[in-house]
N, C-alpha and C. Protein backbone atom coordinates (compact mmCIF):
# COMPACT_ATOMS: atom_id res chain seq x y z
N UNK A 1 -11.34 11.09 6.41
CA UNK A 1 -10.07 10.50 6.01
C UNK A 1 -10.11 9.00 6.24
N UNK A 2 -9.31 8.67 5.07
CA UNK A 2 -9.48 6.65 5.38
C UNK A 2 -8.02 6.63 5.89
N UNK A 3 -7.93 5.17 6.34
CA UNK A 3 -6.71 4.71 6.68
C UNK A 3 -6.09 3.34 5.79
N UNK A 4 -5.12 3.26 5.23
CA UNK A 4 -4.71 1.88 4.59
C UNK A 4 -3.52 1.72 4.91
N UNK A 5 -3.53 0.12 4.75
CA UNK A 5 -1.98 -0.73 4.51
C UNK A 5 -1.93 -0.87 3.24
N UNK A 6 -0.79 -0.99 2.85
CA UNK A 6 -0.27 -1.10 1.15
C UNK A 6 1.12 -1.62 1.40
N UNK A 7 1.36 -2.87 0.47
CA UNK A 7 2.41 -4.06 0.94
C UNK A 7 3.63 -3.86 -0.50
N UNK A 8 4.79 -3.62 -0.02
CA UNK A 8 5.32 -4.55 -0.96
C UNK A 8 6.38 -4.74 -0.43
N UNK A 9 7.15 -5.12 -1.73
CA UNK A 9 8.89 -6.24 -0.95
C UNK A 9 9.62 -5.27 -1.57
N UNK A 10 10.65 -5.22 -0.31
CA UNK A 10 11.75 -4.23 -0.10
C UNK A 10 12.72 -4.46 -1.60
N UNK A 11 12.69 -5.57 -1.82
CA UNK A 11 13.55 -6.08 -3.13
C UNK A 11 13.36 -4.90 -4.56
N UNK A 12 11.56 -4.98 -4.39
CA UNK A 12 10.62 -4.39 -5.62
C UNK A 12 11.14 -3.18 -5.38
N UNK A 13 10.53 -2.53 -4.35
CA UNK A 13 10.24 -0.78 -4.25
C UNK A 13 9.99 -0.45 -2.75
N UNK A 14 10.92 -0.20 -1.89
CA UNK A 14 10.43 0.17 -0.40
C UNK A 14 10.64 1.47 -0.50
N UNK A 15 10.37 1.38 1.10
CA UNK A 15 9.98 2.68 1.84
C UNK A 15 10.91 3.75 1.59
N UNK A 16 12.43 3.34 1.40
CA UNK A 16 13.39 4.16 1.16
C UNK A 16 13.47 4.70 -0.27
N UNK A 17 12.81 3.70 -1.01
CA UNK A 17 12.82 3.97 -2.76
C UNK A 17 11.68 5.30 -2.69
N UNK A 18 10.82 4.89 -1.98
CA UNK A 18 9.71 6.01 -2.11
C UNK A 18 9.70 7.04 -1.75
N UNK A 19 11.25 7.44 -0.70
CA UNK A 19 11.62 8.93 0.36
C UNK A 19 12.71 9.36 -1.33
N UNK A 20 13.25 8.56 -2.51
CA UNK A 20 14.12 9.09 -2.58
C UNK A 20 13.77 9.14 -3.94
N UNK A 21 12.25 9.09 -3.98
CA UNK A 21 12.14 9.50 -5.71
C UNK A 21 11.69 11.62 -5.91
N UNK A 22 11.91 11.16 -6.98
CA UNK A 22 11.10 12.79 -7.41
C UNK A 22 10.07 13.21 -6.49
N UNK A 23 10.02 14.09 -5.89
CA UNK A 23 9.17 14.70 -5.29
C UNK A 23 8.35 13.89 -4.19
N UNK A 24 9.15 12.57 -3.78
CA UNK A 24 9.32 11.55 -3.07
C UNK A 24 7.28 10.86 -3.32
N UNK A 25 7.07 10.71 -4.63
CA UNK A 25 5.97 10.07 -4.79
C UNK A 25 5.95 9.08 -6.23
N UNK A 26 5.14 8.33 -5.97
CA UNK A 26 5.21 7.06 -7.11
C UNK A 26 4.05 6.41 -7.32
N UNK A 27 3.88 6.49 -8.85
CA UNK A 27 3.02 5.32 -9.13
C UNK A 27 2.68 4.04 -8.40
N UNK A 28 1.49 3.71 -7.88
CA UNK A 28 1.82 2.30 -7.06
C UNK A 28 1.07 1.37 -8.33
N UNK A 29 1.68 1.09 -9.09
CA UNK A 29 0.70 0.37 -10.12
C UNK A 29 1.28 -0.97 -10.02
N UNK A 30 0.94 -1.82 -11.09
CA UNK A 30 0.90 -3.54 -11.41
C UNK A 30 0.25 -4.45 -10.10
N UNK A 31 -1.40 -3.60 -9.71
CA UNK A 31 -2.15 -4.11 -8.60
C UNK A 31 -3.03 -5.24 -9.52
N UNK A 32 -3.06 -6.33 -9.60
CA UNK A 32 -3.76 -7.28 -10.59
C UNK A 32 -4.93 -8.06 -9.85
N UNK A 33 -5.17 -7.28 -8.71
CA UNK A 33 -6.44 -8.13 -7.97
C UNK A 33 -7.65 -7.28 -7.69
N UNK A 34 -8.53 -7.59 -8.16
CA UNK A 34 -10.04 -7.19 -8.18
C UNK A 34 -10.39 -6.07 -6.97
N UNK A 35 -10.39 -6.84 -5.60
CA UNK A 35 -10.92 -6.43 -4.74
C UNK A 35 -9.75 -5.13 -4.50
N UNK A 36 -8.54 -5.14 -4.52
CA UNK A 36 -7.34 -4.66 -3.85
C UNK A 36 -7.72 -2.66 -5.37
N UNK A 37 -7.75 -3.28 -6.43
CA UNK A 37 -8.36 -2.49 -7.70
C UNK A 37 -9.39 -1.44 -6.69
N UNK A 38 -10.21 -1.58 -6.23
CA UNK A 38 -11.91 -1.38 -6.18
C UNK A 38 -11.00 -0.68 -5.10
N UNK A 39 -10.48 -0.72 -3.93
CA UNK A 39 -9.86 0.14 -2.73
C UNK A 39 -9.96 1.06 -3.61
N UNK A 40 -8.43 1.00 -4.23
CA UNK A 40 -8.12 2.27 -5.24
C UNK A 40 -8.69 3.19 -6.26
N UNK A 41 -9.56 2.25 -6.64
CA UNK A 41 -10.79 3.32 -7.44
C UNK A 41 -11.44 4.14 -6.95
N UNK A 42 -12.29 3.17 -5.68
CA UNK A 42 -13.94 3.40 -5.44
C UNK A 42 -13.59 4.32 -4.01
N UNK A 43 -12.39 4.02 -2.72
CA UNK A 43 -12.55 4.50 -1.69
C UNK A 43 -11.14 5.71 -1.21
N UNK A 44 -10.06 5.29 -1.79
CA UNK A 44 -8.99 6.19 -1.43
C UNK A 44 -9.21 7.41 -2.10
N UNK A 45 -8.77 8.36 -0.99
CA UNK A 45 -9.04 9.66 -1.41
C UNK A 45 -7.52 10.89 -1.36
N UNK A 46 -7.51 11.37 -2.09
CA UNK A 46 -5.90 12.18 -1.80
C UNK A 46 -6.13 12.81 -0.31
N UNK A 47 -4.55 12.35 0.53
CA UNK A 47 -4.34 12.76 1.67
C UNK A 47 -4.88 11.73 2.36
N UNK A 48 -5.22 10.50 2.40
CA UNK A 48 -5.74 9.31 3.13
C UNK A 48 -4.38 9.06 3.35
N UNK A 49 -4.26 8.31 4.64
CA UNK A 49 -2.89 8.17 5.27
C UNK A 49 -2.90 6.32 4.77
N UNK A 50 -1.51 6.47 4.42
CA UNK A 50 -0.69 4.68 4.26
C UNK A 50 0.10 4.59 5.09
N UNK A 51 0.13 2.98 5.57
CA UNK A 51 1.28 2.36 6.28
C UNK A 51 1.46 1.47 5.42
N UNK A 52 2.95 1.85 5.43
CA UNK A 52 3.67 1.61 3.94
C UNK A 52 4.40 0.10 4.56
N UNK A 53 3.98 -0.90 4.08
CA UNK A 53 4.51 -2.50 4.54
C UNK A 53 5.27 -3.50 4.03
N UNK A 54 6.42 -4.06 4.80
CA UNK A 54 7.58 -4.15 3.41
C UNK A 54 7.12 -6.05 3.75
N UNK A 55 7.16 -6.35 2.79
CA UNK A 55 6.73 -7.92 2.79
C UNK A 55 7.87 -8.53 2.29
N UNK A 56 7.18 -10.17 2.13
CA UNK A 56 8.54 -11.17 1.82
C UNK A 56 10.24 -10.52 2.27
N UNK A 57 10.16 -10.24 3.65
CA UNK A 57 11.42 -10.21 4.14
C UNK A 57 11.75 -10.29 5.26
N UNK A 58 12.82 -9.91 6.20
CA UNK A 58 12.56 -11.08 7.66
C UNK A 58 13.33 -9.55 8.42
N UNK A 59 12.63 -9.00 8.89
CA UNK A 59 11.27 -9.44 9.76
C UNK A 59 10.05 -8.40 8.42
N UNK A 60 8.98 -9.20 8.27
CA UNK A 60 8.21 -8.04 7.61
C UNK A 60 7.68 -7.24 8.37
N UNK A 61 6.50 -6.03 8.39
CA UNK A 61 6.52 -5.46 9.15
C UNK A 61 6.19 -3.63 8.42
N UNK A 62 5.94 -3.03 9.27
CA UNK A 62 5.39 -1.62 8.70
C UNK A 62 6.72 -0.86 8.75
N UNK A 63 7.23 -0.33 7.35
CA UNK A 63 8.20 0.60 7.70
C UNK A 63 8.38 2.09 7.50
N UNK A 64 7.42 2.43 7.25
CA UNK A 64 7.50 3.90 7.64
C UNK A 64 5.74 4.79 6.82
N UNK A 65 5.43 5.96 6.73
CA UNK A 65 4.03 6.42 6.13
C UNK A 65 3.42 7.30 5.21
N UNK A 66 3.08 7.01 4.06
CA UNK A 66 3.01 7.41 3.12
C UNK A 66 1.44 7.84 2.96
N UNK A 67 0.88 8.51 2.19
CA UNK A 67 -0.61 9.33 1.50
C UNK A 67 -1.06 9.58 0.05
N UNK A 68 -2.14 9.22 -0.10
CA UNK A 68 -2.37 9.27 -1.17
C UNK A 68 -2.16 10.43 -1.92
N UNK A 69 -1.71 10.39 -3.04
CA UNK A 69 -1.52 11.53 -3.53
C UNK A 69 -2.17 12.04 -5.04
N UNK A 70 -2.87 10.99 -5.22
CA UNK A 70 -3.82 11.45 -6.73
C UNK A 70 -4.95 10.57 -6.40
N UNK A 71 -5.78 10.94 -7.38
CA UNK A 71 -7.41 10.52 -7.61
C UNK A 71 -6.53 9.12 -8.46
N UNK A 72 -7.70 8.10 -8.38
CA UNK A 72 -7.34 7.39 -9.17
C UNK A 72 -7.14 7.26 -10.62
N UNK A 73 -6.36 6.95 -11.83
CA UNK A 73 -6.22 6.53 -12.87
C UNK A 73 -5.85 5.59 -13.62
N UNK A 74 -5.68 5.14 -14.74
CA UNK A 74 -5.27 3.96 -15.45
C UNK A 74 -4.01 3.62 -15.60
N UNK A 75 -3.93 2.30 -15.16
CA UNK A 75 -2.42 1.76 -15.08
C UNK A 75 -1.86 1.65 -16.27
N UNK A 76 -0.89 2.27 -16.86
CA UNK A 76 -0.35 2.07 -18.34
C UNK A 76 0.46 0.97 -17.92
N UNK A 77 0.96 0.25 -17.27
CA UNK A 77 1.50 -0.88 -17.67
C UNK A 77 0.52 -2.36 -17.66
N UNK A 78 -1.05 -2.04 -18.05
CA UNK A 78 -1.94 -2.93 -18.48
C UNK A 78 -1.89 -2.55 -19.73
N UNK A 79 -1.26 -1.96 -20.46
CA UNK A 79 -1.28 -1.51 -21.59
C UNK A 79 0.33 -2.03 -22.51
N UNK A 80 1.12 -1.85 -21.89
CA UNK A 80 2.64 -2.06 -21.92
C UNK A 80 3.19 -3.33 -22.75
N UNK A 81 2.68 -3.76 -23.64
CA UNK A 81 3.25 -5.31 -23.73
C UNK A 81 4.99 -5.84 -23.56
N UNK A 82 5.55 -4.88 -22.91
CA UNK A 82 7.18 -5.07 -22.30
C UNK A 82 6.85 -5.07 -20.89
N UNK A 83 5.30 -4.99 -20.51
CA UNK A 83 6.06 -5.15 -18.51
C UNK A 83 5.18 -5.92 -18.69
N UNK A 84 5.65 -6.49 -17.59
CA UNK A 84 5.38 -7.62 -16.59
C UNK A 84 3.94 -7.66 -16.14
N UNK A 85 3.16 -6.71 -15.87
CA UNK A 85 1.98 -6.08 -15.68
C UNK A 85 0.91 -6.12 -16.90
N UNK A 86 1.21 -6.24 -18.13
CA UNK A 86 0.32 -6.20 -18.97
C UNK A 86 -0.99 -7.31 -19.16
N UNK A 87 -1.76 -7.17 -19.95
CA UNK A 87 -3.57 -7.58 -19.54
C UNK A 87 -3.49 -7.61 -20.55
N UNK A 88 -3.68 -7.96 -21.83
CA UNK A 88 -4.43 -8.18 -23.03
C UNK A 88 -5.88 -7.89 -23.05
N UNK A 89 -6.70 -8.11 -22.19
CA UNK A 89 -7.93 -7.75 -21.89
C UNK A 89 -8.21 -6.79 -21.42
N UNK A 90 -7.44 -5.31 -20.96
CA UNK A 90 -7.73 -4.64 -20.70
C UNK A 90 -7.63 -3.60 -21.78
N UNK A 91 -8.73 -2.57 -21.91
CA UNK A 91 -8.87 -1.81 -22.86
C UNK A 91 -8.68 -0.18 -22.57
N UNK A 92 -7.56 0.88 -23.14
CA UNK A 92 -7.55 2.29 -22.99
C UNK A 92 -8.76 2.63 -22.85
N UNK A 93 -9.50 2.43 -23.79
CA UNK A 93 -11.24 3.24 -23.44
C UNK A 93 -12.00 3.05 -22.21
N UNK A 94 -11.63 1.76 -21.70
CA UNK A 94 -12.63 0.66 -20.54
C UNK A 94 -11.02 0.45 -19.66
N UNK A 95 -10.76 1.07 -18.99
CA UNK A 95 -9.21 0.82 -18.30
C UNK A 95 -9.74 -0.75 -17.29
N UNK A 96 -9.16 -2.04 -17.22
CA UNK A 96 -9.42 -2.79 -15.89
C UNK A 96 -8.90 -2.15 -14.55
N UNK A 97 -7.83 -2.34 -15.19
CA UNK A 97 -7.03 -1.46 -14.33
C UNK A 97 -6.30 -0.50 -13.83
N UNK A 98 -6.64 0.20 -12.25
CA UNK A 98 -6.03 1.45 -11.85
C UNK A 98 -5.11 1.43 -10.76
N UNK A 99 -4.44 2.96 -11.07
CA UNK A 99 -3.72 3.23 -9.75
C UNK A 99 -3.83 4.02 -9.50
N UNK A 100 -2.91 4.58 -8.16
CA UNK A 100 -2.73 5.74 -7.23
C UNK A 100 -1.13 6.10 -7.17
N UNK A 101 -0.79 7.32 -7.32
CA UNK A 101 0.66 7.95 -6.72
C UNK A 101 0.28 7.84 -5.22
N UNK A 102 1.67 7.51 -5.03
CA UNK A 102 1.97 7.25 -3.16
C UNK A 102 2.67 8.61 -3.36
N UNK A 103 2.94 9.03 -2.07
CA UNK A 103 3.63 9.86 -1.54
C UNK A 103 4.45 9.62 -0.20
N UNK A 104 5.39 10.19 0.12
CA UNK A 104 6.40 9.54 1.54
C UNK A 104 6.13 10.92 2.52
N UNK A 105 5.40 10.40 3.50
CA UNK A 105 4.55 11.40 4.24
C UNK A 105 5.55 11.02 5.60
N UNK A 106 6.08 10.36 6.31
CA UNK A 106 6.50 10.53 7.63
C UNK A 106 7.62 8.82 7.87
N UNK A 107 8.39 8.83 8.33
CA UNK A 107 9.30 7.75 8.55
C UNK A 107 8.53 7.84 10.00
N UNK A 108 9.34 6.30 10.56
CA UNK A 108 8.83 6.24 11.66
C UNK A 108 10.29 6.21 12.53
N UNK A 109 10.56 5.78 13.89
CA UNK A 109 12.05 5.74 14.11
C UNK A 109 12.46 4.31 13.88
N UNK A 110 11.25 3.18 14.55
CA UNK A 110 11.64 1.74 13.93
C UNK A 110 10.38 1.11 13.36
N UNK A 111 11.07 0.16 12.21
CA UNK A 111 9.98 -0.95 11.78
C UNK A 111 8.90 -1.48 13.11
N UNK A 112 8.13 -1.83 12.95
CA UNK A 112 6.76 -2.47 13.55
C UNK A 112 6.68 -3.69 12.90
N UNK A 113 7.13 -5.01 13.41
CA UNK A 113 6.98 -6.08 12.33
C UNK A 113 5.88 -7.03 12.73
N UNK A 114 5.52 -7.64 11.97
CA UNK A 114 4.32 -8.65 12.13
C UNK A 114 4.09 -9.28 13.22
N UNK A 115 5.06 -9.69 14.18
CA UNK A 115 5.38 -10.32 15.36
C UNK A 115 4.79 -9.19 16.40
N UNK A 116 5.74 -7.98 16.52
CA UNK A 116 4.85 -7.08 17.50
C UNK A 116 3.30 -6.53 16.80
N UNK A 117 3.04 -6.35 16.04
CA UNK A 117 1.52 -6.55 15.85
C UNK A 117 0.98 -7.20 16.16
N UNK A 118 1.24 -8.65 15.71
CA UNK A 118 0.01 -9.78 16.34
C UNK A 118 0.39 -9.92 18.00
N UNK A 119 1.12 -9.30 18.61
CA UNK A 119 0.78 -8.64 19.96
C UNK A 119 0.36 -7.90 20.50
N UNK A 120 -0.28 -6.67 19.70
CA UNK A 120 -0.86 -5.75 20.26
C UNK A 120 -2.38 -6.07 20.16
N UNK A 121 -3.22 -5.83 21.66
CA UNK A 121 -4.68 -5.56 21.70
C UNK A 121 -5.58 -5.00 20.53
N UNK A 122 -4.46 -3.77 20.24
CA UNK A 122 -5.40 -2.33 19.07
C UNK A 122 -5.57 -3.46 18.50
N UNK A 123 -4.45 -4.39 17.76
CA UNK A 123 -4.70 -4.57 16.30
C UNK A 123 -5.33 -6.19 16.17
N UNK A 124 -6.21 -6.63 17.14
CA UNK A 124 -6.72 -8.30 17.02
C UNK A 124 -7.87 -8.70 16.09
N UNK A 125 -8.15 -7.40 15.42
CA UNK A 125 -9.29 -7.61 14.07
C UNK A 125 -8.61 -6.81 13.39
N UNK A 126 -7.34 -6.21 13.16
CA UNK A 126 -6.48 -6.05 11.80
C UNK A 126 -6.44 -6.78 10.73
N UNK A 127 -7.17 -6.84 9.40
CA UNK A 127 -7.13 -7.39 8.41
C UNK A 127 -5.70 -8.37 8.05
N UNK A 128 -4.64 -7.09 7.87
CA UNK A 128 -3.47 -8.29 7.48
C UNK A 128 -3.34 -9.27 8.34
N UNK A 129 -3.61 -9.25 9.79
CA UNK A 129 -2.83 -10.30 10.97
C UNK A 129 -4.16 -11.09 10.32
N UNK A 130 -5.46 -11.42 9.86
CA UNK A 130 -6.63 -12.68 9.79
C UNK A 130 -5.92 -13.56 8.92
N UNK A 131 -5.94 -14.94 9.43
CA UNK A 131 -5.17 -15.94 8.79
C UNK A 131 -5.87 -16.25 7.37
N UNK A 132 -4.95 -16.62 6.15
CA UNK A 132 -5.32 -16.53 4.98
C UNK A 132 -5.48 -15.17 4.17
N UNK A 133 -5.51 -14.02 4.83
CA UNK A 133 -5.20 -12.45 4.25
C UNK A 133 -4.13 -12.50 3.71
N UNK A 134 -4.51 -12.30 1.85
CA UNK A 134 -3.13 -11.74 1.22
C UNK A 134 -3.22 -10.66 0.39
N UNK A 135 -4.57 -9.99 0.67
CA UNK A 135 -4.18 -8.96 -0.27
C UNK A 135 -3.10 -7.45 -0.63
N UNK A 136 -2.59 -7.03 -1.38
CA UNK A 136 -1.46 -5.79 -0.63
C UNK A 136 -2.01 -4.84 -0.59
N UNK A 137 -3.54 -4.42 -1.06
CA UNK A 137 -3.82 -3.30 -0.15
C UNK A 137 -5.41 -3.22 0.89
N UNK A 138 -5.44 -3.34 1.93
CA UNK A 138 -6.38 -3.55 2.89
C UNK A 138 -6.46 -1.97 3.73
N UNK A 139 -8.14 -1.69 3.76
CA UNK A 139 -8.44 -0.45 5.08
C UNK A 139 -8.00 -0.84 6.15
N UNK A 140 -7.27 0.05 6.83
CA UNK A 140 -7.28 -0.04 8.41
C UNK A 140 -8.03 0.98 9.61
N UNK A 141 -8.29 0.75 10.24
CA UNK A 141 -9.23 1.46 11.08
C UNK A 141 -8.28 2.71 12.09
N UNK A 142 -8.90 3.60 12.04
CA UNK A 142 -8.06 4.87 12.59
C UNK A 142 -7.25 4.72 13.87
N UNK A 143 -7.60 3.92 14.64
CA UNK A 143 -7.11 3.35 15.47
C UNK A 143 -6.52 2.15 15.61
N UNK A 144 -6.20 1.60 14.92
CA UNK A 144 -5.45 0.84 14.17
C UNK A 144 -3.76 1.41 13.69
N UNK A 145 -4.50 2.35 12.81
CA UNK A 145 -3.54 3.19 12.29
C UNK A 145 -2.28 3.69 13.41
N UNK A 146 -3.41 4.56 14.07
CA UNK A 146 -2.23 5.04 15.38
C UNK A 146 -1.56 4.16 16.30
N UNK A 147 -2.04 3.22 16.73
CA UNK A 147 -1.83 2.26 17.40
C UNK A 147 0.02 1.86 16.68
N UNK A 148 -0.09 1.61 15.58
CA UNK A 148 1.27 1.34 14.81
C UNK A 148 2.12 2.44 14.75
N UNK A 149 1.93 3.61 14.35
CA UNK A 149 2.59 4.76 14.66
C UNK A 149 2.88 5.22 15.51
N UNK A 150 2.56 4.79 17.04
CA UNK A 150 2.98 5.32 18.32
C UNK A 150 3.67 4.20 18.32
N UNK A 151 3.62 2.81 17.89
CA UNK A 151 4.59 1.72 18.61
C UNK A 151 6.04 2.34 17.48
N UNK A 152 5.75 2.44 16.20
CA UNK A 152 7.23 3.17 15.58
C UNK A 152 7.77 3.86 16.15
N UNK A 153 6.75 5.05 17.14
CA UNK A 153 7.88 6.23 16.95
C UNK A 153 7.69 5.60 18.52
């Protein structure tokens, strides 16, 4: 089993959007960065655990835990010429780009925000806390992982 962070802003689609959809799982698509792509293709596997991370908001911070829930596939809104997401260069036959359904696997009791992370020991080679890290989806190390889930709950 892998472990990941996966970021977005509470504005877009949070943690609560994701407990209160259909079958409480969602497309995580309009990922437009190479390396962040290649996670989702090449290494997530259904049932890999997420810490689901709400960004651009005060305090940011981990708010609750989600799992993969499909093999990877092609993002139709690289296809879409009405969203926001669309690629001209990307081709149905040759997809650039993919995604993954999330799933809402466990709330925590409180947020974990960036501040108590970059205090904890576990997490002092945590990808998101390395200065200049922006990608929204980064591995985290199993202990890592727990480390945040015991400070939630």
């Amino acid at each position: 089993m892998n472990y990941w962070l996966m970021k977005s802003e509470p504005d877009v689609f949070s943690f609560e959007d994701l407990k209160n959809r259909p079958k409480q799982t969602e497309p995580w698509d309009g990922v437009r960065n190479y390396q962040a792509r290649n996670f989702m293709r090449d290494e997530m596997k259904v049932g890999d655990l997420i810490l689901f991370y709400h960004s651009n908001t005060n305090p940011p911070g981990v708010a609750g835990i989600a799992e993969v829930a499909s093999a990877p596939y092609p993002d139709p809104t690289a296809f879409d010429k009405k969203s926001k997401y669309f690629d001209l260069k990307s081709d149905p036959k040759n997809p650039r780009w993919m995604l993954i359904d999330v799933k809402y696997n466990a709330d925590l009791k409180r947020s974990v925000s960036l501040e108590e992370m970059k205090s904890m020991p576990a997490l002092e080679a945590m990808r998101v806390l390395q200065r200049g890290n922006r990608l929204s989806i980064t591995p985290v190390t199993k202990k890592e992982f727990f480390a945040i889930r015991k400070a939630g709950n």
